[in-house]
C-alpha atoms as a PDB file:
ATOM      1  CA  UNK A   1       0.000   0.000   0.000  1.00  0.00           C
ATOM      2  CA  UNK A   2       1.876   3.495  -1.147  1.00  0.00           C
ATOM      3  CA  UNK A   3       1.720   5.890   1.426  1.00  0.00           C
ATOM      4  CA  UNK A   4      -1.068   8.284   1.326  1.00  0.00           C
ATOM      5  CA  UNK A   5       0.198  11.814   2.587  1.00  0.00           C
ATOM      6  CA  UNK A   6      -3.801  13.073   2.261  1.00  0.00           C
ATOM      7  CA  UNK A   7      -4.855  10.424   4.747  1.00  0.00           C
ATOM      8  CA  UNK A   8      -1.719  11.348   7.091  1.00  0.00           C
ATOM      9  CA  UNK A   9      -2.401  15.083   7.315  1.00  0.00           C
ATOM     10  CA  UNK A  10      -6.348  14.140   7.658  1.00  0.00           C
ATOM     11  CA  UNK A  11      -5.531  11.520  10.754  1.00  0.00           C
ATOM     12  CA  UNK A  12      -3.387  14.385  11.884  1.00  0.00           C
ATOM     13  CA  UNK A  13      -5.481  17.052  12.144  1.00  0.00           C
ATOM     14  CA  UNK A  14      -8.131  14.229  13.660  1.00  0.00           C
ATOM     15  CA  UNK A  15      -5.928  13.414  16.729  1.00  0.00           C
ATOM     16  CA  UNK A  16      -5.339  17.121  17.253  1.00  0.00           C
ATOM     17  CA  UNK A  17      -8.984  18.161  17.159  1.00  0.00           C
ATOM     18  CA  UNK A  18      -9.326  14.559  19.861  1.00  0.00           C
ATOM     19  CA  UNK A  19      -6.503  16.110  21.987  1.00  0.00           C
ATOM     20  CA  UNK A  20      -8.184  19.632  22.033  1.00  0.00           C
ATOM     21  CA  UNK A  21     -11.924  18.279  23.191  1.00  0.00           C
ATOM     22  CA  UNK A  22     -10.846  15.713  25.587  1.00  0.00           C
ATOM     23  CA  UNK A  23      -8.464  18.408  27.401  1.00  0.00           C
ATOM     24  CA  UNK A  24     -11.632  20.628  27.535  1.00  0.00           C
ATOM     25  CA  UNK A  25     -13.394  17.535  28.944  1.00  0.00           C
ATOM     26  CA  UNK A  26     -10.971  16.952  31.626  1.00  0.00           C
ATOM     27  CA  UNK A  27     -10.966  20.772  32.370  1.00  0.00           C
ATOM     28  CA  UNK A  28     -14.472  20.654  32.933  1.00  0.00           C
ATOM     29  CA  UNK A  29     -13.967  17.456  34.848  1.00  0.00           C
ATOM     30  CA  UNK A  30     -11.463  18.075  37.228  1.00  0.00           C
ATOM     31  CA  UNK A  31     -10.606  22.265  37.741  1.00  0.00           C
ATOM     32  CA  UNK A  32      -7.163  21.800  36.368  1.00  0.00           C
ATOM     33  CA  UNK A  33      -5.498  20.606  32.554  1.00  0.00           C
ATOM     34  CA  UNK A  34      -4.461  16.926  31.994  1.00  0.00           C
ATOM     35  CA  UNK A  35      -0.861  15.730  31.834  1.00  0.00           C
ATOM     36  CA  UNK A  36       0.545  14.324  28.781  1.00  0.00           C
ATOM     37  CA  UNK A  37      -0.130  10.514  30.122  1.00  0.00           C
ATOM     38  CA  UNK A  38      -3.439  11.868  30.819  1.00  0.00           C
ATOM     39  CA  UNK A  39      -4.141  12.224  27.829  1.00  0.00           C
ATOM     40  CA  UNK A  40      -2.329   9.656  26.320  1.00  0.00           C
ATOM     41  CA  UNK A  41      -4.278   7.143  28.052  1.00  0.00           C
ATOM     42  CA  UNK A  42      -7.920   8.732  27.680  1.00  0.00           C
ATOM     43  CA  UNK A  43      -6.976   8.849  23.545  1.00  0.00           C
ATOM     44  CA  UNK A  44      -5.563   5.059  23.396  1.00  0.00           C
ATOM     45  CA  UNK A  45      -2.248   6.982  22.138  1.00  0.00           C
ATOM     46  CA  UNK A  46       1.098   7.215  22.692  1.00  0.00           C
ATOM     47  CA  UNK A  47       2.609  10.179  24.807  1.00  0.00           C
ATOM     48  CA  UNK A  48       4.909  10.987  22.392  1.00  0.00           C
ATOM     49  CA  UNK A  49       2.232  11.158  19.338  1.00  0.00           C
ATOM     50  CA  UNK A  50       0.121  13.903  21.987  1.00  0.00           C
ATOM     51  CA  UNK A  51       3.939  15.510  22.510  1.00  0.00           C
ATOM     52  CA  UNK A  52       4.142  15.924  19.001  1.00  0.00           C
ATOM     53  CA  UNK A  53       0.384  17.312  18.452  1.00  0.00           C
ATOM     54  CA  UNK A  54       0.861  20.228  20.977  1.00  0.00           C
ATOM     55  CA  UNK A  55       4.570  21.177  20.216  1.00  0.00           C
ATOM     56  CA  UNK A  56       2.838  21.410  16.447  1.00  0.00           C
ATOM     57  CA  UNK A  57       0.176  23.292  17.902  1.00  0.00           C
ATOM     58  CA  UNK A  58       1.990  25.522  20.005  1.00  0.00           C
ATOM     59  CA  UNK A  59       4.247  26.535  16.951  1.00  0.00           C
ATOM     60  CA  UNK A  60       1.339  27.206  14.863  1.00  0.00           C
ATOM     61  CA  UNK A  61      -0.112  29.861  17.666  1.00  0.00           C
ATOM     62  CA  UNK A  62       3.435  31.455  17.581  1.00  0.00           C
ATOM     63  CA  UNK A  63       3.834  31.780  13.941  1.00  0.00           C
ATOM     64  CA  UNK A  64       3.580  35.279  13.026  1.00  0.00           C
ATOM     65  CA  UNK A  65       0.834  34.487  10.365  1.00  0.00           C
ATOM     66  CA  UNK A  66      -1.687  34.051  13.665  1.00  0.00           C
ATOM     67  CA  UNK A  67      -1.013  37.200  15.708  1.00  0.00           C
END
């Protein structure tokens, strides 16, 4: 199967959009943000794929382009 770089950037943006509602979940839950593992575990991921997602995240709210 050839790798499908549509698909990748798709799943991508679908684990970041997961990581963004289940930390508003957990704020809502509990009065203070999830941890990394938190996370990890509520998602079924791995802690460096949610490491990944908000260092991605973070750059994109620093980039010049969304100030």
């Amino acid at each position: 199967m050839p790798y499908n770089t549509a698909r990748k950037y798709y799943e991508g943006i679908q684990t970041k959009k997961d990581i963004y509602l289940y930390i508003i979940k957990y704020l809502k839950e509990h009065d203070y943000p999830p941890s990394i593992p938190d996370i990890a575990s509520g998602l079924s991921i791995s802690s460096h794929t949610v490491q990944n997602r908000s260092e991605e995240h973070t750059s994109e709210l620093q980039s010049p382009d969304h100030l």
